[in-house]
PDB file of N, CA and C in Angstrom:
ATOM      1  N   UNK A   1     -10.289  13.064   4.056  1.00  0.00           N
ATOM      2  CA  UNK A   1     -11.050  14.184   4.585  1.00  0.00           C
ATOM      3  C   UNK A   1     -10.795  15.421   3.738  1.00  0.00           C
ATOM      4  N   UNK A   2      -9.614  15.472   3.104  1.00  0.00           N
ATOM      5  CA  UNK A   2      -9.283  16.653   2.414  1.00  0.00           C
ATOM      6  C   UNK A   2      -9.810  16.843   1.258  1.00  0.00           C
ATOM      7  N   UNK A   3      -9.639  15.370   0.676  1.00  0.00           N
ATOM      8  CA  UNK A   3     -10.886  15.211  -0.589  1.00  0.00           C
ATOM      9  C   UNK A   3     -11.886  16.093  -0.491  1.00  0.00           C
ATOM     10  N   UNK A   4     -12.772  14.899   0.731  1.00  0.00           N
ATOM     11  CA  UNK A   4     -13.992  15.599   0.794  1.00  0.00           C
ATOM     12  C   UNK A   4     -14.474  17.118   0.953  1.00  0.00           C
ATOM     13  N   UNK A   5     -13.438  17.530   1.580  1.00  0.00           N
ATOM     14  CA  UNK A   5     -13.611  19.396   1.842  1.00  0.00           C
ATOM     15  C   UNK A   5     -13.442  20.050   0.369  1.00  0.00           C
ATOM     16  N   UNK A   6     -12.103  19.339  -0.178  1.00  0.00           N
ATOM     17  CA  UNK A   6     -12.286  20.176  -1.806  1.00  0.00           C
ATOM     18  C   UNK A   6     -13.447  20.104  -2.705  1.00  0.00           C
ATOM     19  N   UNK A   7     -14.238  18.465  -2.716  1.00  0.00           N
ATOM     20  CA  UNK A   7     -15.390  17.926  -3.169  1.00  0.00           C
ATOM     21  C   UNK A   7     -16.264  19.078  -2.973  1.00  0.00           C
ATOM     22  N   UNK A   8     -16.611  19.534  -1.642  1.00  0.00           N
ATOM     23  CA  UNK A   8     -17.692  20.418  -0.978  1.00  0.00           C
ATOM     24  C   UNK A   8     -17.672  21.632  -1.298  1.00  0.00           C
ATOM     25  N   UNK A   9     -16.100  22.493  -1.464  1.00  0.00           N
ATOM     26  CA  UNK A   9     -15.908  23.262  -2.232  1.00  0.00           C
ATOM     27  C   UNK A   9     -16.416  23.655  -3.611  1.00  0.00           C
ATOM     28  N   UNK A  10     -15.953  22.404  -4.537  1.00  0.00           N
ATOM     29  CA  UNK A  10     -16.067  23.014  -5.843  1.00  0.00           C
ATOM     30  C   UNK A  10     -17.840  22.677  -6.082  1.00  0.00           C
ATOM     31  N   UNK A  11     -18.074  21.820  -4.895  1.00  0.00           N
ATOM     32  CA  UNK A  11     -19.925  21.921  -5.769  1.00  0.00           C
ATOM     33  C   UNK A  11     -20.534  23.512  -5.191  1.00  0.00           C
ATOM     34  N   UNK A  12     -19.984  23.923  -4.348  1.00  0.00           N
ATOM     35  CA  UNK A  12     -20.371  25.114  -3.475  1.00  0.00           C
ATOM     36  C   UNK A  12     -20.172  25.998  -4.761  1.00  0.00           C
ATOM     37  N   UNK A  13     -19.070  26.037  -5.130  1.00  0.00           N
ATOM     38  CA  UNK A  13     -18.599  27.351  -6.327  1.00  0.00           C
ATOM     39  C   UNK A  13     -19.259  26.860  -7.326  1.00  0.00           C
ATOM     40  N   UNK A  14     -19.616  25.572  -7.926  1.00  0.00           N
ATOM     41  CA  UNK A  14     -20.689  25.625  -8.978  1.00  0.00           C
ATOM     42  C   UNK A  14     -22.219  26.077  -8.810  1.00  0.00           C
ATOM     43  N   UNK A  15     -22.626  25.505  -7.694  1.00  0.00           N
ATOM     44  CA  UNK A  15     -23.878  26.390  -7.043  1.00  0.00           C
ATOM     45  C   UNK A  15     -24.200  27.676  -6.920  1.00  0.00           C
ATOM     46  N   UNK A  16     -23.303  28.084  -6.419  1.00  0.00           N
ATOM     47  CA  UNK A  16     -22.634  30.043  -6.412  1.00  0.00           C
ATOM     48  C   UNK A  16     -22.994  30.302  -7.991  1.00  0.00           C
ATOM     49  N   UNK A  17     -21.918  29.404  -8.835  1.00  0.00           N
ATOM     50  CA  UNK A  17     -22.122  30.055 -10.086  1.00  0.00           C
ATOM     51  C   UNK A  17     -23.105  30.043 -11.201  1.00  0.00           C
ATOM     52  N   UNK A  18     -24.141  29.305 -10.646  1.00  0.00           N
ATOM     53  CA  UNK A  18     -25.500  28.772 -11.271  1.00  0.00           C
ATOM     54  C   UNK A  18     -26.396  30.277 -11.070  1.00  0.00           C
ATOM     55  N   UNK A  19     -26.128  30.801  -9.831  1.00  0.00           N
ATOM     56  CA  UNK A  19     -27.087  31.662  -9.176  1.00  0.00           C
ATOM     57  C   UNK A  19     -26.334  33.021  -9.358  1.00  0.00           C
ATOM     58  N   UNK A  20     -25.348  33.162 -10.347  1.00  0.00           N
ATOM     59  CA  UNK A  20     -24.971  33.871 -10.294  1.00  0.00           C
ATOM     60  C   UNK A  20     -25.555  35.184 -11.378  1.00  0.00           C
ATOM     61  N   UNK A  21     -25.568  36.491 -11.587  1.00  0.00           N
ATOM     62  CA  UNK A  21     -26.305  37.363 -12.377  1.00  0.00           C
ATOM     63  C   UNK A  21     -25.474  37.962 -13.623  1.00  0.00           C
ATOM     64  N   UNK A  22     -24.288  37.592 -14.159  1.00  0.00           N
ATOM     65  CA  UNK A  22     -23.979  37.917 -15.309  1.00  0.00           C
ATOM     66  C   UNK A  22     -23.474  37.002 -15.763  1.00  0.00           C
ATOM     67  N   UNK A  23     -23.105  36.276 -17.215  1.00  0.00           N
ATOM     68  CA  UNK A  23     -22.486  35.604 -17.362  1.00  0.00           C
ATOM     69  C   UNK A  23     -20.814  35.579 -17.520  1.00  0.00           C
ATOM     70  N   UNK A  24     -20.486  36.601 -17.512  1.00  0.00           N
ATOM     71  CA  UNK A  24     -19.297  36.427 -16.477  1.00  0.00           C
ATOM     72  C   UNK A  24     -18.931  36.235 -15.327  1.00  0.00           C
ATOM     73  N   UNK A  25     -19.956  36.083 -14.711  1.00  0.00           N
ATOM     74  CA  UNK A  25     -19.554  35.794 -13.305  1.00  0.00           C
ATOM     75  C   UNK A  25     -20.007  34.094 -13.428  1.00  0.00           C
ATOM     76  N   UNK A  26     -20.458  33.424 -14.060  1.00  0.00           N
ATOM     77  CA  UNK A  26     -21.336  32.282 -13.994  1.00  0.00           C
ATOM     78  C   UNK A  26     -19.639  31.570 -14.879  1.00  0.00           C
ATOM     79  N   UNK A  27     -19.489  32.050 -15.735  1.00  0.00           N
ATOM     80  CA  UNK A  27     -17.523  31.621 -16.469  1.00  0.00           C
ATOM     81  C   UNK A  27     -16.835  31.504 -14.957  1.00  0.00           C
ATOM     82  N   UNK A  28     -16.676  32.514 -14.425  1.00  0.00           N
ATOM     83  CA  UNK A  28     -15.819  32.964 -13.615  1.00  0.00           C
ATOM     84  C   UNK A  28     -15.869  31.803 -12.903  1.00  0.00           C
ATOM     85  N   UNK A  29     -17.318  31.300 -12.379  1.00  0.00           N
ATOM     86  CA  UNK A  29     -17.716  30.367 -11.207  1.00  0.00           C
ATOM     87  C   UNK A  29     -17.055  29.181 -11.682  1.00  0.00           C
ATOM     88  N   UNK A  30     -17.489  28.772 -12.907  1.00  0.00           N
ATOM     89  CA  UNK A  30     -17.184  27.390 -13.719  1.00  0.00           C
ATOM     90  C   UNK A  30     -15.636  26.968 -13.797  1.00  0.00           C
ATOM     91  N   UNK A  31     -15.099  27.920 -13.782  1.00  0.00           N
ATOM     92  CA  UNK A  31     -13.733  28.164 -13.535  1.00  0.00           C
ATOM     93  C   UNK A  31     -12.791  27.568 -12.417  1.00  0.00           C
ATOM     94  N   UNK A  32     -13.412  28.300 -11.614  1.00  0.00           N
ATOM     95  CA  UNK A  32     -13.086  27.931 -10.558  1.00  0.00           C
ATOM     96  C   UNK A  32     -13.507  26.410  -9.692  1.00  0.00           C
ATOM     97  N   UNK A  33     -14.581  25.992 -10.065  1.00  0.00           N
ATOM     98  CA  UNK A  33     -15.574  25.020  -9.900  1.00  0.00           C
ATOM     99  C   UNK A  33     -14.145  24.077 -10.732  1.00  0.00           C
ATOM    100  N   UNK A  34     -14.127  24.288 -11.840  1.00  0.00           N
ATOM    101  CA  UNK A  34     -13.275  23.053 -12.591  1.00  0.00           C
ATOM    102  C   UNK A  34     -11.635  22.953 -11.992  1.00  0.00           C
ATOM    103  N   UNK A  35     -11.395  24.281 -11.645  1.00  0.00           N
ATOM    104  CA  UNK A  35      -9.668  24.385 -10.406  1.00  0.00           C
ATOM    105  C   UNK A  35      -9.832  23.527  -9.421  1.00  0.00           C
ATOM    106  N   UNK A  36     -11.089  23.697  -8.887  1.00  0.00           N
ATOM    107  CA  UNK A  36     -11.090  22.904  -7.144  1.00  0.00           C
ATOM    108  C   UNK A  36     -11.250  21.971  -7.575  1.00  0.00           C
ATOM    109  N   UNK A  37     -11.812  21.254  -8.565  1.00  0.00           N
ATOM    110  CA  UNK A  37     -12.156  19.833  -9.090  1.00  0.00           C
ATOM    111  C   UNK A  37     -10.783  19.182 -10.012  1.00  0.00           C
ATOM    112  N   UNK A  38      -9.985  19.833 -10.215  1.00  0.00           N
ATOM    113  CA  UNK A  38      -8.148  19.459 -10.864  1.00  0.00           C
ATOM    114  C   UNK A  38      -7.667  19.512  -9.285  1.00  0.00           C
ATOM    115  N   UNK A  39      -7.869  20.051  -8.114  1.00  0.00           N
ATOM    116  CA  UNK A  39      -7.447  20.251  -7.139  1.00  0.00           C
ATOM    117  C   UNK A  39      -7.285  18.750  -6.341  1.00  0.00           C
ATOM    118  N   UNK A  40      -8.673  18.544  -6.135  1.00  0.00           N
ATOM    119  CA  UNK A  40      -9.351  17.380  -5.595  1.00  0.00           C
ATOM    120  C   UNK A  40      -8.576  16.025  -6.143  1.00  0.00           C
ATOM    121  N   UNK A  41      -8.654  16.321  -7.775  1.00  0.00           N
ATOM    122  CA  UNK A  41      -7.885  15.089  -8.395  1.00  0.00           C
ATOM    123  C   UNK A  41      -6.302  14.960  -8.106  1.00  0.00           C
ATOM    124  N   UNK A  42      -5.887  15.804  -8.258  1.00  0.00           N
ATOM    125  CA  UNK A  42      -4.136  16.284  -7.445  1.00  0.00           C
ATOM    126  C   UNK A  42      -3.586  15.141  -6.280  1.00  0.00           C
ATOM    127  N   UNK A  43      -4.923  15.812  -5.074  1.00  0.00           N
ATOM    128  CA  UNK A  43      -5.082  15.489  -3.800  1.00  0.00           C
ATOM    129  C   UNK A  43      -5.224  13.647  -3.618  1.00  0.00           C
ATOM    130  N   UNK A  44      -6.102  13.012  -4.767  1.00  0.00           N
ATOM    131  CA  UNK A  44      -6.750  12.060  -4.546  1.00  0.00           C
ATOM    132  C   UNK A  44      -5.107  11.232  -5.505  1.00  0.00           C
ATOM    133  N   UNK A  45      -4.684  11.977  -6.487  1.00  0.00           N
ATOM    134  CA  UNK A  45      -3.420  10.935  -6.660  1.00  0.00           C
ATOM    135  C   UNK A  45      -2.520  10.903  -6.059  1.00  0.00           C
ATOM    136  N   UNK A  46      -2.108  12.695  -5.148  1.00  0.00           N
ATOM    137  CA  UNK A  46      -0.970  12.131  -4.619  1.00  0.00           C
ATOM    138  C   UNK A  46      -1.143  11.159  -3.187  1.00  0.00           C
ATOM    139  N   UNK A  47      -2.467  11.011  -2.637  1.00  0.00           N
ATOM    140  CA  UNK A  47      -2.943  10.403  -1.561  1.00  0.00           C
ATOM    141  C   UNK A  47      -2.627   8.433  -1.729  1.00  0.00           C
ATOM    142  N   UNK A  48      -2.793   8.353  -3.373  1.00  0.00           N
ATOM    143  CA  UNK A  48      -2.628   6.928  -3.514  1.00  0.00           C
ATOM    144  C   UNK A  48      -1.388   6.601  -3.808  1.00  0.00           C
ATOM    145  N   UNK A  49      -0.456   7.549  -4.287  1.00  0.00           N
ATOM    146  CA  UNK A  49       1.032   7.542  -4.124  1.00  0.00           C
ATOM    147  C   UNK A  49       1.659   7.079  -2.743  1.00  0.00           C
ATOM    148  N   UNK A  50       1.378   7.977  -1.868  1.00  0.00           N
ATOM    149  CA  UNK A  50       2.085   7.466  -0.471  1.00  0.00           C
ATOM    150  C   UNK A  50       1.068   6.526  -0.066  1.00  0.00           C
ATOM    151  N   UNK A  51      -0.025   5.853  -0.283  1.00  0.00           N
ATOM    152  CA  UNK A  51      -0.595   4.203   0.595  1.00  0.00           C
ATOM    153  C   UNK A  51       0.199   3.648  -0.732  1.00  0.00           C
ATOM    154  N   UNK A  52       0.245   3.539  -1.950  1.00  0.00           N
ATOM    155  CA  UNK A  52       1.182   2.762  -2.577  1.00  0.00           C
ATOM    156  C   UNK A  52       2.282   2.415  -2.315  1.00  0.00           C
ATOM    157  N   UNK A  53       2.910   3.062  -1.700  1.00  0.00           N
ATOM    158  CA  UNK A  53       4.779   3.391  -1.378  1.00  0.00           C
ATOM    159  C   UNK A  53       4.704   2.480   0.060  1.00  0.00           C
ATOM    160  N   UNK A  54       3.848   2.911   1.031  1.00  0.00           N
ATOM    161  CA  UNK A  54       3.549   2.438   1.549  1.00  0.00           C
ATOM    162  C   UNK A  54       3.531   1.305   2.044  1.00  0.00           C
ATOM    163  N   UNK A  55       2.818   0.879   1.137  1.00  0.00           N
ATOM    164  CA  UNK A  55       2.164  -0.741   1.046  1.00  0.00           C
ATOM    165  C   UNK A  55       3.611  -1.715   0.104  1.00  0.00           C
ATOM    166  N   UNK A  56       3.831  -1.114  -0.717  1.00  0.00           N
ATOM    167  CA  UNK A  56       5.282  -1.676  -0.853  1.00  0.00           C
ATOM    168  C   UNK A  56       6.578  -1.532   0.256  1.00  0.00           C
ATOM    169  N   UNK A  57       6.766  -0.610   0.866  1.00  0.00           N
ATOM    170  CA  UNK A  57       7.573  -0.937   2.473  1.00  0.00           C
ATOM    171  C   UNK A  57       7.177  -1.812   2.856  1.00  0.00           C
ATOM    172  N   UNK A  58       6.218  -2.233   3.378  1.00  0.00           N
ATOM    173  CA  UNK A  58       5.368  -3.164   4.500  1.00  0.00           C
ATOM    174  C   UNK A  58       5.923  -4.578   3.406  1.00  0.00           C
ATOM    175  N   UNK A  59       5.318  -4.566   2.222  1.00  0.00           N
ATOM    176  CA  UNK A  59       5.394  -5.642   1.556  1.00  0.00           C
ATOM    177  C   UNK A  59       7.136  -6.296   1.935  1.00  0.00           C
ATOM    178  N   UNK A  60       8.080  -5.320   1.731  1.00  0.00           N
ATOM    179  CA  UNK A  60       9.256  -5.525   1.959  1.00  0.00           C
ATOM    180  C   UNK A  60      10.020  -6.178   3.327  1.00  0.00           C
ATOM    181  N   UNK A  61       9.352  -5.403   3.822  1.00  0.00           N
ATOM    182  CA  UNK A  61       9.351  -5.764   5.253  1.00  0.00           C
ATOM    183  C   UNK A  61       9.406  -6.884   5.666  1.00  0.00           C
ATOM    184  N   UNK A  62       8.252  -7.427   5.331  1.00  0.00           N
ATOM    185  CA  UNK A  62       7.945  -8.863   5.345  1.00  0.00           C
ATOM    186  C   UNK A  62       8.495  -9.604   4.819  1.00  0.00           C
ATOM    187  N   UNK A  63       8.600  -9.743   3.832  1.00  0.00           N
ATOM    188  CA  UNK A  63       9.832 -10.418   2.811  1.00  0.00           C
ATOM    189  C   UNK A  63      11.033 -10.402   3.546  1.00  0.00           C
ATOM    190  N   UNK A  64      11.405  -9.566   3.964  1.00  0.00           N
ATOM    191  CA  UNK A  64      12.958  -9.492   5.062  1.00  0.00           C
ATOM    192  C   UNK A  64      12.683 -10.448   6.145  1.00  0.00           C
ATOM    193  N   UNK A  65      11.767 -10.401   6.555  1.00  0.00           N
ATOM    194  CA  UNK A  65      11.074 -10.650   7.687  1.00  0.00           C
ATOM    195  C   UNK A  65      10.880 -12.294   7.814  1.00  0.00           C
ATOM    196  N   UNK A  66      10.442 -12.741   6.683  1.00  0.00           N
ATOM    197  CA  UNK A  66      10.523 -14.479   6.090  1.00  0.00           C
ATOM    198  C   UNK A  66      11.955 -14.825   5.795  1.00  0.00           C
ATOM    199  N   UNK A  67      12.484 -13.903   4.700  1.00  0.00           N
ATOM    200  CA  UNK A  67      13.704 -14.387   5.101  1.00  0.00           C
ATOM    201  C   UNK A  67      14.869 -14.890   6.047  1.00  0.00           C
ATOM    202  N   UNK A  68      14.611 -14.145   6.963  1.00  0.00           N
ATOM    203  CA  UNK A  68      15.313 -14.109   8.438  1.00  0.00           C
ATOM    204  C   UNK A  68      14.850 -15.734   8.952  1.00  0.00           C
ATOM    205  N   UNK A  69      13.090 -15.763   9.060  1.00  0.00           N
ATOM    206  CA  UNK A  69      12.696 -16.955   9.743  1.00  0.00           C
ATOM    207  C   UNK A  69      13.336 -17.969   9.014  1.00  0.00           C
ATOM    208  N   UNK A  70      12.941 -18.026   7.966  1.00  0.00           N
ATOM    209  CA  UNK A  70      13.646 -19.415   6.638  1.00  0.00           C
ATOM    210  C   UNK A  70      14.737 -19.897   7.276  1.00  0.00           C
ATOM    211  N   UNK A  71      15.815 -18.829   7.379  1.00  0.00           N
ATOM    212  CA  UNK A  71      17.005 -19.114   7.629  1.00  0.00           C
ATOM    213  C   UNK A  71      17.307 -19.746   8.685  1.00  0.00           C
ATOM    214  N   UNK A  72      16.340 -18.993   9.671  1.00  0.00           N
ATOM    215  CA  UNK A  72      16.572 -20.014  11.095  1.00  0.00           C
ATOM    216  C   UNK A  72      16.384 -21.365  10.550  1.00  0.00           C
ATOM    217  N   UNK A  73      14.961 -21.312  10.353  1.00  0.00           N
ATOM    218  CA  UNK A  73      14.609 -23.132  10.178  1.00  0.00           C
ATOM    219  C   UNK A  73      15.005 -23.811   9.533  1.00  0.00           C
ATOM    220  N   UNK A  74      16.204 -23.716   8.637  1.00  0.00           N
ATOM    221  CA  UNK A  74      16.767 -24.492   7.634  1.00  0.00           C
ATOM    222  C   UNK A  74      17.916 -24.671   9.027  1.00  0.00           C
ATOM    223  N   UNK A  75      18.664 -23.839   9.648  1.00  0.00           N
ATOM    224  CA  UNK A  75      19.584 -23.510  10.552  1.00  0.00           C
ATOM    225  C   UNK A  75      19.217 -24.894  11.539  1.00  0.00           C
ATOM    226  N   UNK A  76      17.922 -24.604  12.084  1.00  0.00           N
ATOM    227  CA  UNK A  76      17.659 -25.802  12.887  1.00  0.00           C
ATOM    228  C   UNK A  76      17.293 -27.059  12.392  1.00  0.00           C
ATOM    229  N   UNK A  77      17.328 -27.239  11.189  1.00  0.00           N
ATOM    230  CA  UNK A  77      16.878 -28.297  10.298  1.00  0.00           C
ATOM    231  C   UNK A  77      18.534 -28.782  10.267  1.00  0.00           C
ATOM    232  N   UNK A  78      19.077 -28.113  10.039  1.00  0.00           N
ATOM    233  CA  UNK A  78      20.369 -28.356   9.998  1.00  0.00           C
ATOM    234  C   UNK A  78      21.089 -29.386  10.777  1.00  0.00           C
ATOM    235  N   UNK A  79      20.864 -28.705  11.901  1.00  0.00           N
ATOM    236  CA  UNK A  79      21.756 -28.920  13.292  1.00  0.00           C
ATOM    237  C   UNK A  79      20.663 -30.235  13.237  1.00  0.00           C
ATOM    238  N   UNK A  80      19.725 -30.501  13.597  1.00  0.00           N
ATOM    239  CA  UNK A  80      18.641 -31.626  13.724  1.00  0.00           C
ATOM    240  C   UNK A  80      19.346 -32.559  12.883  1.00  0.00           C
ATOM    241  N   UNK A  81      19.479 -32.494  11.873  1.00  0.00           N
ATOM    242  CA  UNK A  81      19.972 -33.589  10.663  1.00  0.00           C
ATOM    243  C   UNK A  81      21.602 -34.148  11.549  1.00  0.00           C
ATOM    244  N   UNK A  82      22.012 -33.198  11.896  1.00  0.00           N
ATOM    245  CA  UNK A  82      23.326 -33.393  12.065  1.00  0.00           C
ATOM    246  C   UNK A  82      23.276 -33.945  13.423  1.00  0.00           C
ATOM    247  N   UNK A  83      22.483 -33.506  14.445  1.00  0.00           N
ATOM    248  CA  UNK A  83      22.590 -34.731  15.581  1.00  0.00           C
ATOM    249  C   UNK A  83      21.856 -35.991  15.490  1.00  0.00           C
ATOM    250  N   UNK A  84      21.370 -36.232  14.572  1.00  0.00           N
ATOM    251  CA  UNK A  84      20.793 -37.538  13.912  1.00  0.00           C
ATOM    252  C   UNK A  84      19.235 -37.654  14.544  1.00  0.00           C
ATOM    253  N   UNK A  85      18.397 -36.513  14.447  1.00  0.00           N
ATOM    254  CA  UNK A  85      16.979 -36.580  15.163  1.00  0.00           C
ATOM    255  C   UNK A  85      16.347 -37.251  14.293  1.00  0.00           C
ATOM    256  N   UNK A  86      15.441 -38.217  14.192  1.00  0.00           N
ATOM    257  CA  UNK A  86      14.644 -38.400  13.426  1.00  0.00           C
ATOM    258  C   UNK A  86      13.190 -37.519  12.643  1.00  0.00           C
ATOM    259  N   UNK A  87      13.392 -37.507  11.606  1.00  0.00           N
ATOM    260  CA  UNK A  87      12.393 -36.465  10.710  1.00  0.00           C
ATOM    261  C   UNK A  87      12.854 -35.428  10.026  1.00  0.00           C
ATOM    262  N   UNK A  88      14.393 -35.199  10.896  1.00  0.00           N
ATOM    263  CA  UNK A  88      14.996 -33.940  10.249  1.00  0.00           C
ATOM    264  C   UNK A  88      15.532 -34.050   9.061  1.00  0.00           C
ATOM    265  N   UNK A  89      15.508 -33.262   7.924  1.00  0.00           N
ATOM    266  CA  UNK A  89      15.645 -32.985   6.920  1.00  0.00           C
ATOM    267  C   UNK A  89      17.031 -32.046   6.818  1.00  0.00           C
ATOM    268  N   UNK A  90      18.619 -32.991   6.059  1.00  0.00           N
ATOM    269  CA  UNK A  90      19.623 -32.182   6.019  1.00  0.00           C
ATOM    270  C   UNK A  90      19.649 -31.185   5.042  1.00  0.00           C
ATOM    271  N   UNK A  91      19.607 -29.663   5.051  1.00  0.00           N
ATOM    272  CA  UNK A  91      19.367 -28.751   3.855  1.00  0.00           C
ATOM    273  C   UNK A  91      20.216 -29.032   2.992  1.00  0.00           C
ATOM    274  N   UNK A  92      21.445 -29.580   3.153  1.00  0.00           N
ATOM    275  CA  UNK A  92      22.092 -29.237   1.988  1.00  0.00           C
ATOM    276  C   UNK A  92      22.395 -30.325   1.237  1.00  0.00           C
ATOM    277  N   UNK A  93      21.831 -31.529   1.945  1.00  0.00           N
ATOM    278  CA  UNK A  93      21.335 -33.136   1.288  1.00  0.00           C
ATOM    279  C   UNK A  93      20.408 -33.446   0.548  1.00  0.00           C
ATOM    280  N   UNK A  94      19.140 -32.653   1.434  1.00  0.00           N
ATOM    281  CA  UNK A  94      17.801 -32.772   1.158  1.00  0.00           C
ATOM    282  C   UNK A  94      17.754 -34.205   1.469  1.00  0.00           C
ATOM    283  N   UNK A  95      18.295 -34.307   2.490  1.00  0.00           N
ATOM    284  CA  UNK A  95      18.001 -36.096   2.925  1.00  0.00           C
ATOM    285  C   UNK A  95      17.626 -36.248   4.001  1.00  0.00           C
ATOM    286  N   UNK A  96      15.877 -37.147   4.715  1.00  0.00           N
ATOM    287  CA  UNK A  96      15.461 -37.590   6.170  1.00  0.00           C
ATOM    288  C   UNK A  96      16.310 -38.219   6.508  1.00  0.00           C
ATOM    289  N   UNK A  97      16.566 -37.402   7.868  1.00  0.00           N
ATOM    290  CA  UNK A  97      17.192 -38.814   8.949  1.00  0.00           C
ATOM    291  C   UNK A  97      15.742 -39.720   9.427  1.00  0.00           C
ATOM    292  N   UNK A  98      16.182 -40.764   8.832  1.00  0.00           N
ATOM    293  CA  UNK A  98      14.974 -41.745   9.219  1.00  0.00           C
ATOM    294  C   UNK A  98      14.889 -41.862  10.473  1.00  0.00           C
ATOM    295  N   UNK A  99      13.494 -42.611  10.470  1.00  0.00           N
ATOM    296  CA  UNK A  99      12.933 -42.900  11.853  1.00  0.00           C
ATOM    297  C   UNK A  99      13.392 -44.084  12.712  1.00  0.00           C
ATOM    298  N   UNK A 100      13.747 -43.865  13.887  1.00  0.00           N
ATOM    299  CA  UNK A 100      14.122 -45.218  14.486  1.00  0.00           C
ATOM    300  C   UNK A 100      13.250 -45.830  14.546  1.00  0.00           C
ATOM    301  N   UNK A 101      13.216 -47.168  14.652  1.00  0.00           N
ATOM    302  CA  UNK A 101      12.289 -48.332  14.682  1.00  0.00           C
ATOM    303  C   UNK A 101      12.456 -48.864  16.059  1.00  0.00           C
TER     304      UNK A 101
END
């Protein structure tokens, strides 16, 4: 939204300075027209800075977040192997407890 208000700005001050009656004042406009428009660009990088930063937390997050689960299920893969369930997979064997017949 802030974009857009600076956007609206600097076409406003180029408009202003189109219609303006000396050519110093028409510099003056252009001027300013090109500030609010370095302004806008400012606004629009530091805006993709924090959803970047952002979006790498979250990314992290998650990653923590799998990790944790993994651990369980190797945990219960574990214990499974070790009370002799069939299908379970011992992690640190990498060996099925076969199926009873």
């Amino acid at each position: 939204m802030r974009i857009r208000i600076l956007t609206i700005a600097a076409a406003s001050v180029l408009a202003l300075g189109a219609a303006a009656c000396t050519q110093a004042e028409q510099n003056k406009a252009e001027a300013n027209a090109e500030a609010a428009g370095d302004k806008a660009a400012d606004v629009a990088a530091q805006t993709g800075e924090v959803v970047e930063s952002g979006a790498i937390l979250d990314g992290l997050s998650r990653l923590h977040g799998a990790g944790k689960v993994a651990d369980k299920l190797e945990d219960n893969q574990a214990q499974a192997a070790a009370e002799g369930r069939p299908g379970a997979v011992d992690p640190t064997t990498d060996t099925r407890v076969p199926a009873k017949n």
